[in-house]
N, C-alpha and C. Protein backbone atom coordinates (compact mmCIF):
# COMPACT_ATOMS: atom_id res chain seq x y z
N UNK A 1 0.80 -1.18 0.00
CA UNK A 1 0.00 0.00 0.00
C UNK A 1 0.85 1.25 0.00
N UNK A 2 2.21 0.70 0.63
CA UNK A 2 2.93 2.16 0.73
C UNK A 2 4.07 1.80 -0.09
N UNK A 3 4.97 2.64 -0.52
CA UNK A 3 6.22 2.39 -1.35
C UNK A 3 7.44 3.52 -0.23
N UNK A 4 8.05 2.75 0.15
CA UNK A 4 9.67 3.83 0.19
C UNK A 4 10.15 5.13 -0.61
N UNK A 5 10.69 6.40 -0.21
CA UNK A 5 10.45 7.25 -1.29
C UNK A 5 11.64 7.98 -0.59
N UNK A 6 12.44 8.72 -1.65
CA UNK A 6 13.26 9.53 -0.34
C UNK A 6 12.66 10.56 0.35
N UNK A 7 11.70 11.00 0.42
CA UNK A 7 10.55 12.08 1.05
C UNK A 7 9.81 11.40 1.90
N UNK A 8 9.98 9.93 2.45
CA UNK A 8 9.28 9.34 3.24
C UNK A 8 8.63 8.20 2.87
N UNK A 9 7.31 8.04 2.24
CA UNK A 9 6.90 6.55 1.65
C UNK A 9 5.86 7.99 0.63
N UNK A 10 5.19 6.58 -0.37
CA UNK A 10 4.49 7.08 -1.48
C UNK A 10 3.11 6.00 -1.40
N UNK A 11 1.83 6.32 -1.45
CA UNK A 11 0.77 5.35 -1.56
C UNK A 11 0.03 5.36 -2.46
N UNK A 12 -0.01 4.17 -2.63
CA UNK A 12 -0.62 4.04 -3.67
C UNK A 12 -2.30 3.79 -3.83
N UNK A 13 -2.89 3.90 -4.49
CA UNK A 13 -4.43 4.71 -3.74
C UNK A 13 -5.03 3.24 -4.34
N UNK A 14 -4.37 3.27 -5.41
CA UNK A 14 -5.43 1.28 -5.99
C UNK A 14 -5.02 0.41 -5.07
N UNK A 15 -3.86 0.03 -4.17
CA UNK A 15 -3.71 -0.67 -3.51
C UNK A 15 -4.44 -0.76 -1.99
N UNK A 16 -4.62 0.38 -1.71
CA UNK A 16 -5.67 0.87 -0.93
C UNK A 16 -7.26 0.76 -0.90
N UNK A 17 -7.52 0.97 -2.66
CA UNK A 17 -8.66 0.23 -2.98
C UNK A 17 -9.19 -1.37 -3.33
N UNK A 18 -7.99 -2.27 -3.21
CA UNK A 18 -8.05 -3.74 -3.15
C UNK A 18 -8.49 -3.98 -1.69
N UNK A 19 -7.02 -3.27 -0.84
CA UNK A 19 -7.57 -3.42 0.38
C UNK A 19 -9.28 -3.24 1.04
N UNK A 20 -9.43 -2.73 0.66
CA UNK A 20 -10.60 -2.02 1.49
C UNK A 20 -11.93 -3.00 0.34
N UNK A 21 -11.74 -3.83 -1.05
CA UNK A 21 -12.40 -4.86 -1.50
C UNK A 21 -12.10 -6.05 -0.45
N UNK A 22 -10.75 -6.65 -0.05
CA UNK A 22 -10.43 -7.59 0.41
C UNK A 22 -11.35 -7.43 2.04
N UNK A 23 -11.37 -6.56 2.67
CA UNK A 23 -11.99 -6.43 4.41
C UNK A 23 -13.99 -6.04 4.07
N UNK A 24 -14.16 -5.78 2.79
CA UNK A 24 -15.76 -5.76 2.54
C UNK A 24 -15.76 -7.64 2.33
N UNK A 25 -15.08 -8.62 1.74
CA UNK A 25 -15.00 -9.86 1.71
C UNK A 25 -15.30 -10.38 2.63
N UNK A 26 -13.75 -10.16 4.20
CA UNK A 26 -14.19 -10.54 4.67
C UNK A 26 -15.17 -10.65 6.00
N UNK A 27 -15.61 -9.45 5.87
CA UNK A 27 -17.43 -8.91 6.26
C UNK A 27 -18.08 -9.68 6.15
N UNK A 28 -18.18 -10.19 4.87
CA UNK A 28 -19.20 -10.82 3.85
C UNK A 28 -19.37 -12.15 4.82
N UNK A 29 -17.99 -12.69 4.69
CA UNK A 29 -17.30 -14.01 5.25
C UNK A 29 -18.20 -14.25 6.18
N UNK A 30 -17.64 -13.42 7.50
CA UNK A 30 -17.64 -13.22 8.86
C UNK A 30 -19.17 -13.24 8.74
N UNK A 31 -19.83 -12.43 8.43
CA UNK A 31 -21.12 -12.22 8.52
C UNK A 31 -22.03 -13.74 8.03
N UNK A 32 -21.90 -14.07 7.58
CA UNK A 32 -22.20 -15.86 6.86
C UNK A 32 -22.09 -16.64 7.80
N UNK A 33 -20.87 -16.85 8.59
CA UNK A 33 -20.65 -17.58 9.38
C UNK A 33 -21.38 -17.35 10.65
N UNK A 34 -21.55 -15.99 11.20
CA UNK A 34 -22.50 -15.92 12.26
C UNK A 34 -23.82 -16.28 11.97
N UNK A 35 -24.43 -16.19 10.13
CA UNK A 35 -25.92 -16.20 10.30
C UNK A 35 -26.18 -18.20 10.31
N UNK A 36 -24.80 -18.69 9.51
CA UNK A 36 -24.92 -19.87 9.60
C UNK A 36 -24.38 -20.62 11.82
N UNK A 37 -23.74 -19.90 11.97
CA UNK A 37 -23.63 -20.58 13.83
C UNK A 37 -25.00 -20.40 14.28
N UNK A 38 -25.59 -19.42 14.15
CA UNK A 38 -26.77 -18.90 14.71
C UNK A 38 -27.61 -20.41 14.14
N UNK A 39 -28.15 -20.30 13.04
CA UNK A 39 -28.71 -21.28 12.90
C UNK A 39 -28.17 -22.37 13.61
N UNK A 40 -27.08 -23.14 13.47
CA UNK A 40 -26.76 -24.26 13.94
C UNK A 40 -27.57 -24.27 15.29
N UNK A 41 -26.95 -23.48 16.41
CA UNK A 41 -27.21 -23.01 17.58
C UNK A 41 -28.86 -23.06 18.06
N UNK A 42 -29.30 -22.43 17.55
CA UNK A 42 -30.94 -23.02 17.27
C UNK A 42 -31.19 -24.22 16.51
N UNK A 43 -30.61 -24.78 16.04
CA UNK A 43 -31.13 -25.97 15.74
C UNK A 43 -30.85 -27.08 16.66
N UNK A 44 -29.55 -27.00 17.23
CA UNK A 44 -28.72 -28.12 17.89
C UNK A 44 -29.50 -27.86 19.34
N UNK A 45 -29.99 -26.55 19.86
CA UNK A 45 -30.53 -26.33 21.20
C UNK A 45 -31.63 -27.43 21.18
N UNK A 46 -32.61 -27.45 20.34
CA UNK A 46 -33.52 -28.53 20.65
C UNK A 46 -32.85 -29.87 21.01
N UNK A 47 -31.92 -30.20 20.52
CA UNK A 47 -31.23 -31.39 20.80
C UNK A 47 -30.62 -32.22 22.18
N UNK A 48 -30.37 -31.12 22.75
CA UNK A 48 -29.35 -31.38 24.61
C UNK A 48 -29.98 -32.38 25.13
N UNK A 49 -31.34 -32.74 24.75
CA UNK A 49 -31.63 -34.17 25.74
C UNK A 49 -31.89 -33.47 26.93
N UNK A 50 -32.43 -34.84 27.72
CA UNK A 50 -33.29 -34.19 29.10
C UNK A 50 -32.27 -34.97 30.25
N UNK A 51 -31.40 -35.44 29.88
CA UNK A 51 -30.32 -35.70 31.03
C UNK A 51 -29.58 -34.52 31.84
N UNK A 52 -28.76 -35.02 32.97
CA UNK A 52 -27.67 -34.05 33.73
C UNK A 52 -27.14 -33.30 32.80
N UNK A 53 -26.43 -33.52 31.77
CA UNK A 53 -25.78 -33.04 31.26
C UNK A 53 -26.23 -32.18 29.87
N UNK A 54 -27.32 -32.54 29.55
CA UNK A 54 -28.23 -31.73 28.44
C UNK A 54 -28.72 -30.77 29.23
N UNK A 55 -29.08 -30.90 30.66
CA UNK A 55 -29.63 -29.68 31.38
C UNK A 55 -28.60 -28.75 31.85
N UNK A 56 -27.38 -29.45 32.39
CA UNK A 56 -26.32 -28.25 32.58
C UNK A 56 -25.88 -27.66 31.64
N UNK A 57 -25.70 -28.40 30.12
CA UNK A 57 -25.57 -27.36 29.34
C UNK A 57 -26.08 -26.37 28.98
N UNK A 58 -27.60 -26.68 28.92
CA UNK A 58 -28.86 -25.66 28.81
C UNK A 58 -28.53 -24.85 29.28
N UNK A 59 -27.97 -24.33 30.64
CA UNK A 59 -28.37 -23.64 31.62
C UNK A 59 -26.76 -22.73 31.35
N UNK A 60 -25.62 -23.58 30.59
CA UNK A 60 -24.36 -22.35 30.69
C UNK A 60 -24.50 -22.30 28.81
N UNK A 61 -25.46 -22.43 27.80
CA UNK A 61 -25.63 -22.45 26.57
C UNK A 61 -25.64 -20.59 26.20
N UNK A 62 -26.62 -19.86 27.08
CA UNK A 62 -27.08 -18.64 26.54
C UNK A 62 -25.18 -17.87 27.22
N UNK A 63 -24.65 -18.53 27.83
CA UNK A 63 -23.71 -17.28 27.77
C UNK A 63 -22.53 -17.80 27.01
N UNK A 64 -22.49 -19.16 26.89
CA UNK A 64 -21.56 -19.28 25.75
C UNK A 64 -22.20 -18.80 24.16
N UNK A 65 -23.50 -18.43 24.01
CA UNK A 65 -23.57 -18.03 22.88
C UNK A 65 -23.60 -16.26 23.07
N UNK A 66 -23.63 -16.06 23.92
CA UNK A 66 -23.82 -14.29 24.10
C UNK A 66 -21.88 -14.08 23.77
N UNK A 67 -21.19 -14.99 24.54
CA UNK A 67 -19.64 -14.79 24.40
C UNK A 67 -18.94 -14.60 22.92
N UNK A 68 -19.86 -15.88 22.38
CA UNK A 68 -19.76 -16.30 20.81
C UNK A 68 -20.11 -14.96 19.91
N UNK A 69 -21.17 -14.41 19.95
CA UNK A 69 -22.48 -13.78 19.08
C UNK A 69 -21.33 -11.78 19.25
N UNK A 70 -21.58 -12.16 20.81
CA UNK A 70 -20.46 -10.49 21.09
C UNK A 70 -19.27 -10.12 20.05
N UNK A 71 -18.41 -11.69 20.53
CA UNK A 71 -16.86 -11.28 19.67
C UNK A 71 -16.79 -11.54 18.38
N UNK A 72 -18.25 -12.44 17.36
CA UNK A 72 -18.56 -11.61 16.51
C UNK A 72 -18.73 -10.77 15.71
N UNK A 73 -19.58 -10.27 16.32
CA UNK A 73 -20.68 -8.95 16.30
C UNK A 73 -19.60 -7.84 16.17
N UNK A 74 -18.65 -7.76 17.13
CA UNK A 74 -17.05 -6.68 17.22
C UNK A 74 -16.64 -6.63 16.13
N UNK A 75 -16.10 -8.38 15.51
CA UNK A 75 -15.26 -8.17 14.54
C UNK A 75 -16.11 -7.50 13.30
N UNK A 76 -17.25 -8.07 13.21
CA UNK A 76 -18.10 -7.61 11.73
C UNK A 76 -18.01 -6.04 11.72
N UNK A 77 -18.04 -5.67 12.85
CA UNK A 77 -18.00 -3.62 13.28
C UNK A 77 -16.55 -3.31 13.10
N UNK A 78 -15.77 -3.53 13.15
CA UNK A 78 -14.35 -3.27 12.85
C UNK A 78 -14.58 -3.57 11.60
N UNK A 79 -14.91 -4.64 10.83
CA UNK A 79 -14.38 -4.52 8.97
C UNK A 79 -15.77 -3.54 8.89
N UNK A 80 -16.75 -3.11 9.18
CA UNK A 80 -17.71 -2.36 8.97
C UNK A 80 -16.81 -0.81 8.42
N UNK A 81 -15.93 -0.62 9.42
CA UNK A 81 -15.30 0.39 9.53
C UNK A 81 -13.59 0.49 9.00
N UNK A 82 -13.28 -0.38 8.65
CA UNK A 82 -11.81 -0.79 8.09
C UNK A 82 -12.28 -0.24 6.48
N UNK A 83 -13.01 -1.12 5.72
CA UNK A 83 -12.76 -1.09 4.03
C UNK A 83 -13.39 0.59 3.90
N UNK A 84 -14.35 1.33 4.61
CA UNK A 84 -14.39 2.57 4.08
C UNK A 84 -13.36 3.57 4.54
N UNK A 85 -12.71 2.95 5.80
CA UNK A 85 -11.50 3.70 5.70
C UNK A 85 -10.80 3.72 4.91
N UNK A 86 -10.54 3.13 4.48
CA UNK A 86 -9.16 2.67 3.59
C UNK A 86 -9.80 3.27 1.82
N UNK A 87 -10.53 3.10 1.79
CA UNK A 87 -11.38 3.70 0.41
C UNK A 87 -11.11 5.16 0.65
N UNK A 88 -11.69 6.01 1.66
CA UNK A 88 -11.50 7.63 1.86
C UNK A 88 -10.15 7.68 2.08
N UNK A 89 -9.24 7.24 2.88
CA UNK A 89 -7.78 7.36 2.61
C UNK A 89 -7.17 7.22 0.64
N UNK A 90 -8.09 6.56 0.48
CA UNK A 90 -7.14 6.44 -1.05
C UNK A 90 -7.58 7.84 -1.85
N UNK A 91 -8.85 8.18 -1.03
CA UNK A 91 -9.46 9.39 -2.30
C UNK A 91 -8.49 10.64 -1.71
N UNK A 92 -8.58 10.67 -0.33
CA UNK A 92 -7.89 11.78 0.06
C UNK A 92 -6.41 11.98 -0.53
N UNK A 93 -5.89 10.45 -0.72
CA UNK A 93 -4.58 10.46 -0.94
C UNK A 93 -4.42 11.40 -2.48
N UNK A 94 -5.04 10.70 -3.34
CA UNK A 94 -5.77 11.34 -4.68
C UNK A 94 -5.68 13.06 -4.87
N UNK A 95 -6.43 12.96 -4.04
CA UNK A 95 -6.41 14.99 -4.11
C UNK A 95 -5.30 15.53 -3.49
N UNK A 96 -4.73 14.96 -2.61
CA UNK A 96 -3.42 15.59 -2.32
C UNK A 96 -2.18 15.53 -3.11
N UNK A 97 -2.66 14.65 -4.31
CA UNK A 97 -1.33 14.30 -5.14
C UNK A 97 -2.00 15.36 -5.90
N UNK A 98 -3.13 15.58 -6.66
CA UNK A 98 -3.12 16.71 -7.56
C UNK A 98 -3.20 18.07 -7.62
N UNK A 99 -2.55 18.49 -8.95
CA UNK A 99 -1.97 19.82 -8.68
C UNK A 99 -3.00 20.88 -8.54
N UNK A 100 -3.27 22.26 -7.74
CA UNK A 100 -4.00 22.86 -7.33
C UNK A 100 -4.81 23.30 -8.91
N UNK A 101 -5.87 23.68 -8.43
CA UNK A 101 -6.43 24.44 -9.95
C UNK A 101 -5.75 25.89 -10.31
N UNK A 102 -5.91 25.90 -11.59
CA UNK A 102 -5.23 27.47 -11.89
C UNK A 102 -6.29 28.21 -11.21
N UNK A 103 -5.41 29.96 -10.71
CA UNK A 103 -6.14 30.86 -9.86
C UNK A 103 -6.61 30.15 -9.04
N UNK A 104 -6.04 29.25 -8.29
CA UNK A 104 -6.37 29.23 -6.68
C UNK A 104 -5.32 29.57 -5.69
């Protein structure tokens, strides 16, 4: 994304715009996989059985899925906010490389 330059580094604004395709991906990803756990999770809950151990799970199930569903839920909000960064960094980068308009 960045290049070495003797003035410091140089960026490159398409590489910036892959990036910020590659973290809308894996959004996409991430987001799939929670709507597919979720399902599982409701599906498999009917399942625990009426033993000791189908009932103790029952009973520690909602916070292992609140634990699950949270850290999530975080990551999908971080790439929420990663690929349009990285998109407005490339535009900004853009206008700062070009040259002012005449009479300004």
């Amino acid at each position: 994304m960045t290049e070495p330059s003797r003035d410091g580094f140089d960026v490159r604004p398409d590489a910036l715009r892959r990036g910020s395709r590659a973290y809308d991906e894996q959004r996409r990803n991430a987001a799939e996989v929670r709507d597919l756990l979720r399902a599982a999770f409701d599906h498999d809950r009917k399942a625990l059985g009426d033993d000791e151990y189908g009932a103790e799970l029952a009973k520690k199930l909602p916070g292992i899925e609140s634990g699950i569903f949270t850290a999530l839920r975080s990551y999908i909000d971080a790439l929420d906010r990663i690929a349009p960064g990285l998109h407005t960094s490339a535009a900004n980068y853009e206008a700062a490389d070009r040259p002012p308009a005449a009479g300004s």
